[in-house]
N, C-alpha and C. Protein backbone atom coordinates (compact mmCIF):
# COMPACT_ATOMS: atom_id res chain seq x y z
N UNK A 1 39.02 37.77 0.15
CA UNK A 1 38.13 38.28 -0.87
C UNK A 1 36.72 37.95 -0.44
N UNK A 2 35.59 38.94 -0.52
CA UNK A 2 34.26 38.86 -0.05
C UNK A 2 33.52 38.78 -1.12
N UNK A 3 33.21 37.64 -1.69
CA UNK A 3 32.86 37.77 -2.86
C UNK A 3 31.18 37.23 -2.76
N UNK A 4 30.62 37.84 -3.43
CA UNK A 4 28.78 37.12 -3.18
C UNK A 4 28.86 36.44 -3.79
N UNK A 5 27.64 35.29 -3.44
CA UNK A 5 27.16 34.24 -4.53
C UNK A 5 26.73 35.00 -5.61
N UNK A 6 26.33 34.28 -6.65
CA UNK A 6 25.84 34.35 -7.47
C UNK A 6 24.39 33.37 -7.82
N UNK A 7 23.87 33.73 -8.97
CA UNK A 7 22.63 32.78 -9.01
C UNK A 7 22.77 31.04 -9.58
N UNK A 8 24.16 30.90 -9.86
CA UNK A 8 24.40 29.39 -10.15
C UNK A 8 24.70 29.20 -9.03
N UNK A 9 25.93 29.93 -8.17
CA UNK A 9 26.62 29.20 -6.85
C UNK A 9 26.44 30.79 -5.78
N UNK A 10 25.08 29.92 -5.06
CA UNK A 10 24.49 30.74 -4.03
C UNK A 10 25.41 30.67 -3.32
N UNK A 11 25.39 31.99 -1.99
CA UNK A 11 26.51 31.44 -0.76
C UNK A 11 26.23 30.71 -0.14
N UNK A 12 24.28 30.60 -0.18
CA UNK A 12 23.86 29.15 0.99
C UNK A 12 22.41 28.88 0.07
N UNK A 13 21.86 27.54 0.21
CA UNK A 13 21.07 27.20 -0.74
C UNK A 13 19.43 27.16 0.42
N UNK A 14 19.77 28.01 1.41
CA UNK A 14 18.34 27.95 2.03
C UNK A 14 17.89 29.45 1.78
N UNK A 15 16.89 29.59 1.27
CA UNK A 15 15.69 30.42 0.50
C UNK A 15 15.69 31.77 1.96
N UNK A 16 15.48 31.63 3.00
CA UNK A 16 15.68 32.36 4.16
C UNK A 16 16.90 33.08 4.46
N UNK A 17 18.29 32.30 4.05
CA UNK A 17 19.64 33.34 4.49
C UNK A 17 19.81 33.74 3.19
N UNK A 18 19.32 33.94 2.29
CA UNK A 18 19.44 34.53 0.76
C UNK A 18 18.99 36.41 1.33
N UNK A 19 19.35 36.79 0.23
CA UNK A 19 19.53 37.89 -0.05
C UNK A 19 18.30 38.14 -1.35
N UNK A 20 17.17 39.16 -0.50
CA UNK A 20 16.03 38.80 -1.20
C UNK A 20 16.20 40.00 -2.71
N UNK A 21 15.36 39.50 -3.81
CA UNK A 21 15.55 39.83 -5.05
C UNK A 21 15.16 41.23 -4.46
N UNK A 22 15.81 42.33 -5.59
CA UNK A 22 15.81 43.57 -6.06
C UNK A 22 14.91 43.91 -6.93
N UNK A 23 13.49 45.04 -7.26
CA UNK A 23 12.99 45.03 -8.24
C UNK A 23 13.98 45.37 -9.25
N UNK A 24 14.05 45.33 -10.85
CA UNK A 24 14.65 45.74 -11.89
C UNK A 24 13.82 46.61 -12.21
N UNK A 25 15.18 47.69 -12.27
CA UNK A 25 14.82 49.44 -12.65
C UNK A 25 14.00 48.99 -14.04
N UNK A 26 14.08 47.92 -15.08
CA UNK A 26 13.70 48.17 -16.47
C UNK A 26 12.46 47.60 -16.48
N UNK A 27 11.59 46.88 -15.41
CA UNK A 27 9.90 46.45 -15.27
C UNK A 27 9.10 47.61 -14.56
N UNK A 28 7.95 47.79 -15.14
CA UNK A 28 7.08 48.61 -14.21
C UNK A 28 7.02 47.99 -12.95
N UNK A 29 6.66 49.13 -12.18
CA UNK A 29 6.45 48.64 -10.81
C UNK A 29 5.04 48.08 -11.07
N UNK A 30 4.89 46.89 -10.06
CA UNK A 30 3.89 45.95 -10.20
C UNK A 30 3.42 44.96 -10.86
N UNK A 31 4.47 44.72 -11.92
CA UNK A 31 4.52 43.42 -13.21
C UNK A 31 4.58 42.57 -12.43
N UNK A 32 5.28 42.19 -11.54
CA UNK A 32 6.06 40.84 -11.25
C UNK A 32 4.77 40.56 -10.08
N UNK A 33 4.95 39.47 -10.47
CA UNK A 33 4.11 38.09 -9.42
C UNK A 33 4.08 38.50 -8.14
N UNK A 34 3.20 39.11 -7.44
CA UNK A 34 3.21 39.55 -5.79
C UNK A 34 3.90 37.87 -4.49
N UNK A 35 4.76 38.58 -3.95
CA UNK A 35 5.41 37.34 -3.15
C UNK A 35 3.80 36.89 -2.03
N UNK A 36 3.68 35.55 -2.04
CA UNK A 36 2.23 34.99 -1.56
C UNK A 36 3.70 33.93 -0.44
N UNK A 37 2.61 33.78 0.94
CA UNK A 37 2.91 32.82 1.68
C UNK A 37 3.56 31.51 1.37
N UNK A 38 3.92 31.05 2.03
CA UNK A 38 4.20 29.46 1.49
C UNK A 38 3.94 28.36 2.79
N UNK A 39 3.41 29.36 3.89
CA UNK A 39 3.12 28.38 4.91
C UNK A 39 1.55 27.24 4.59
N UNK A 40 0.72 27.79 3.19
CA UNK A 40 -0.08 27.05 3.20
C UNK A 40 0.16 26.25 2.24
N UNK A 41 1.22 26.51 1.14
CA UNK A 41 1.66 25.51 0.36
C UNK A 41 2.68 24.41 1.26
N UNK A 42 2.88 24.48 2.20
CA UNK A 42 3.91 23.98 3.14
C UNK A 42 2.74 22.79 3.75
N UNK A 43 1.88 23.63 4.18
CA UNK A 43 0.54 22.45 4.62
C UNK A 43 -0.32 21.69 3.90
N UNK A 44 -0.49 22.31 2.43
CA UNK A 44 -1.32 21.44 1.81
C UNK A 44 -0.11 20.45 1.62
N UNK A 45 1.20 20.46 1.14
CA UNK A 45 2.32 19.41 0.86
C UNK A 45 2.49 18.48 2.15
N UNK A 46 2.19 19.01 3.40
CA UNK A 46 1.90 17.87 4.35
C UNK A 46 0.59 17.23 4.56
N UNK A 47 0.00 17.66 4.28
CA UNK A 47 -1.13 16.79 3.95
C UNK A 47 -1.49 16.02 3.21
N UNK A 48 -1.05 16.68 1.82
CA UNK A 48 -0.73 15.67 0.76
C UNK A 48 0.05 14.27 0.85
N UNK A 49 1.33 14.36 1.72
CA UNK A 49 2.02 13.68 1.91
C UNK A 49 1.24 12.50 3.15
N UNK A 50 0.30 13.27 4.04
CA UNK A 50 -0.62 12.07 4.83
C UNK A 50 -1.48 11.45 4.42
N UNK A 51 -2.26 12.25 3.02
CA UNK A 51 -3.18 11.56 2.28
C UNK A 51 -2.21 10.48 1.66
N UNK A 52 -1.50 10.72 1.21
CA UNK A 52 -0.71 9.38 0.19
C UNK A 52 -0.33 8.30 0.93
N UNK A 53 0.30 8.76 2.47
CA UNK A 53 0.48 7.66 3.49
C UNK A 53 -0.74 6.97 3.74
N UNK A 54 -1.41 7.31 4.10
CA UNK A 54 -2.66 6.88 4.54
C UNK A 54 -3.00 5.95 3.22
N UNK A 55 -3.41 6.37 1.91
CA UNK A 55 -3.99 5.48 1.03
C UNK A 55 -2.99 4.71 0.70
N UNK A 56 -1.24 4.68 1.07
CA UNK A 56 -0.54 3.37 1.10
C UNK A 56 -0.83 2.38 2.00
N UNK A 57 -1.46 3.09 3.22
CA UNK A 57 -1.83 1.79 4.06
C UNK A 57 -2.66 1.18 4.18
N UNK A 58 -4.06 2.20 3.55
CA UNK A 58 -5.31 1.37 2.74
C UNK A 58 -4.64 0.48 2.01
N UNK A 59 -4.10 0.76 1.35
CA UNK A 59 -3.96 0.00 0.20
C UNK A 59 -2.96 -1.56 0.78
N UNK A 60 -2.38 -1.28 1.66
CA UNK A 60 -1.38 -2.69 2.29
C UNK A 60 -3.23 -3.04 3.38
N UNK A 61 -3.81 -2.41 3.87
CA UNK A 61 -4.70 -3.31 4.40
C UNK A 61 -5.73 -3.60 3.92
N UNK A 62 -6.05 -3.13 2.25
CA UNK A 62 -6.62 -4.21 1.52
C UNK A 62 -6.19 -5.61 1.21
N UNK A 63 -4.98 -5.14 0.77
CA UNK A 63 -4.11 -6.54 -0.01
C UNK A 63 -4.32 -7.57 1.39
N UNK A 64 -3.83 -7.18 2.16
CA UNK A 64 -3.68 -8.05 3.96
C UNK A 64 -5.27 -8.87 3.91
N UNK A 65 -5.76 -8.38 3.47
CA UNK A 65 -7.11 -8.59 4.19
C UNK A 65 -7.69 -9.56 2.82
N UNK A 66 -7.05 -9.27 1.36
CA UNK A 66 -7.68 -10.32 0.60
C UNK A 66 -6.70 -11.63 0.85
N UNK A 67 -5.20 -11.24 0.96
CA UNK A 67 -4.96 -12.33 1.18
C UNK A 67 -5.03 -13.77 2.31
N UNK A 68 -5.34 -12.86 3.55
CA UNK A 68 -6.24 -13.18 4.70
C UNK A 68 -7.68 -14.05 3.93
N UNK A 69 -8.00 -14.01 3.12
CA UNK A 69 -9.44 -14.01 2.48
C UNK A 69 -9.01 -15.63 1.70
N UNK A 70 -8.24 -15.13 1.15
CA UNK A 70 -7.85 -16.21 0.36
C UNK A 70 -7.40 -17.35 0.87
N UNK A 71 -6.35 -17.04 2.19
CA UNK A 71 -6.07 -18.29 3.16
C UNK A 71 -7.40 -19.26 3.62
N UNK A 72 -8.20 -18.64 4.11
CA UNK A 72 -9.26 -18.94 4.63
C UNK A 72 -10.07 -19.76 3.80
N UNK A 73 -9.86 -19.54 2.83
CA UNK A 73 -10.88 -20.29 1.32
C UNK A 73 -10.19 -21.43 0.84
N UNK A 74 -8.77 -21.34 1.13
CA UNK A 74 -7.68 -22.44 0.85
C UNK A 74 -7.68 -23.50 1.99
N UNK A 75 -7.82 -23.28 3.59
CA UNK A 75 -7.95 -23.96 4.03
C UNK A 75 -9.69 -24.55 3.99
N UNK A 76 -10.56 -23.89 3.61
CA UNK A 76 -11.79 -24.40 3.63
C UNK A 76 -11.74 -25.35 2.32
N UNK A 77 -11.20 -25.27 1.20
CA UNK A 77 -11.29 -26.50 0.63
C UNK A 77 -10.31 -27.50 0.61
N UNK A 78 -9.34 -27.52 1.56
CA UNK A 78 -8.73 -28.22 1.98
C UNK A 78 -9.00 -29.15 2.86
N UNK A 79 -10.02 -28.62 3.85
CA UNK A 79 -10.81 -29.28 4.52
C UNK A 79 -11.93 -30.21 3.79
N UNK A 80 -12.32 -29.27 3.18
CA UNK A 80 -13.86 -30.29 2.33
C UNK A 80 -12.92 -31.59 0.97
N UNK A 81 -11.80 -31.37 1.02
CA UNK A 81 -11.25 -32.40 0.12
C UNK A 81 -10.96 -33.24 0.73
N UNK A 82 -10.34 -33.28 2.59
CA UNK A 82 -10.29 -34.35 3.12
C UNK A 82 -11.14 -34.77 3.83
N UNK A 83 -12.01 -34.28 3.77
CA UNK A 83 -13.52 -34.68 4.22
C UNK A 83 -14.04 -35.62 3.25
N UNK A 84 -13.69 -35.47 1.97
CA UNK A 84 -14.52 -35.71 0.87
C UNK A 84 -13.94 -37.55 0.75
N UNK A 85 -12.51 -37.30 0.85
CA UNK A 85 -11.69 -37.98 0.89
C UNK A 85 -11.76 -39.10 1.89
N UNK A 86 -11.62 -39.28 3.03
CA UNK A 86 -12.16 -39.26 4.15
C UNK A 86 -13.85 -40.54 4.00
N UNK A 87 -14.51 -39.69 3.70
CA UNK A 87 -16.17 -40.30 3.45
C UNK A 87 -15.80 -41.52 2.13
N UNK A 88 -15.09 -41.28 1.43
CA UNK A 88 -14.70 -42.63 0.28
C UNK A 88 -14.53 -43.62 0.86
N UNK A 89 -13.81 -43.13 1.66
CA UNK A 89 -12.70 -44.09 2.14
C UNK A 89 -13.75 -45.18 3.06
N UNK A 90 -14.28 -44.18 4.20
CA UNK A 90 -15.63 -45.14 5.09
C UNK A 90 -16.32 -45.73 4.21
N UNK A 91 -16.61 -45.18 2.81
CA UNK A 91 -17.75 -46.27 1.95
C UNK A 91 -17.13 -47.08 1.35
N UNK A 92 -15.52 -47.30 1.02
CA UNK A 92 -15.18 -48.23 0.55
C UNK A 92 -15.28 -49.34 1.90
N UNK A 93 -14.56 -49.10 2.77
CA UNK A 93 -14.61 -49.89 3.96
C UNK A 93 -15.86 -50.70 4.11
N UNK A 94 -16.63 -49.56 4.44
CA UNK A 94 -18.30 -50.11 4.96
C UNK A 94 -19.08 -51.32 3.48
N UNK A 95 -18.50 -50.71 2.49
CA UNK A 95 -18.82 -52.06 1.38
C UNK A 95 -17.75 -53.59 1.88
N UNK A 96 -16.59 -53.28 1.94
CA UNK A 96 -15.63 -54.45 2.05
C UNK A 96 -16.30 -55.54 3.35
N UNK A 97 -16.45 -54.32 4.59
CA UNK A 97 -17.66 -54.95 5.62
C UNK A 97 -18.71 -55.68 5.22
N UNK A 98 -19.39 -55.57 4.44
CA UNK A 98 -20.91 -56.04 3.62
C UNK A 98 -20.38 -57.36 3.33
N UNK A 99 -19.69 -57.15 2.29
CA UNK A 99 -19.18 -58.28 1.25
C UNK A 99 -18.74 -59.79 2.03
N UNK A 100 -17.90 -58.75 2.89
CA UNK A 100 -17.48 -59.77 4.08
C UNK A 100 -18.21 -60.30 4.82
N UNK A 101 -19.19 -60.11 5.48
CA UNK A 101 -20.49 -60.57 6.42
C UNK A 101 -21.34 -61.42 5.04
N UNK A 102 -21.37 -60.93 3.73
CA UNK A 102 -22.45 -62.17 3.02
C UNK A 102 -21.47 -63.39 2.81
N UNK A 103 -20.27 -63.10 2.80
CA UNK A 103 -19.26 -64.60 2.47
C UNK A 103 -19.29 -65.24 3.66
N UNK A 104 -19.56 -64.68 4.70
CA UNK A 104 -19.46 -65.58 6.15
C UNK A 104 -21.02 -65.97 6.08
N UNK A 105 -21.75 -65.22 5.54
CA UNK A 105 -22.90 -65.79 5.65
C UNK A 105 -23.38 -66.98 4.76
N UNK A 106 -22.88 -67.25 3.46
CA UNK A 106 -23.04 -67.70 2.68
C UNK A 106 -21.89 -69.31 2.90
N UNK A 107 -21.07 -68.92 3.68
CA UNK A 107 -20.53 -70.50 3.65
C UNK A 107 -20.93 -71.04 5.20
């Protein structure tokens, strides 16, 4: 049995091996929507699709780059805390030194 698709169950679902529409005897000729290209809707949709890539990867080499930003600020006060830390420590010392040299001096 040779039976055609129909419009629920095409014989093949690519738009090219279809069997192109028939005008209907019951519309004037010229109602219906004139068939337009699709090779430039085909290109703006790839392009579209590079613009969106592209501003996903802006967008991963913003984030990269603040969090890059942020490391950098984490180790800089990490540094200035044991620096800070660090300098106490010599002035506690350098007092204990003092204290110590007037008791030797003093007996």
């Amino acid at each position: 049995m040779n039976t055609a698709g129909t419009i629920d169950r095409p014989l093949t679902h690519d738009p090219k091996k279809q069997a192109p529409m028939k005008p209907s005897t019951s519309e004037p000729a010229g109602s219906a929507i004139p068939d337009s290209t699709t090779s430039g809707a085909t290109e703006a949709r790839q392009n579209r699709t590079r613009e969106m890539q592209l501003m996903q990867e802006a967008l991963a080499r913003a984030h990269m780059h603040d969090r890059l930003h942020d490391a950098h600020r984490q180790r800089q006060a990490t540094r200035l805390a044991v620096a800070q830390r660090m300098q106490r420590r010599a002035e506690r010392a350098s007092l204990r030194a003092r204290r110590a040299l007037a008791m030797a001096v003093m007996q």
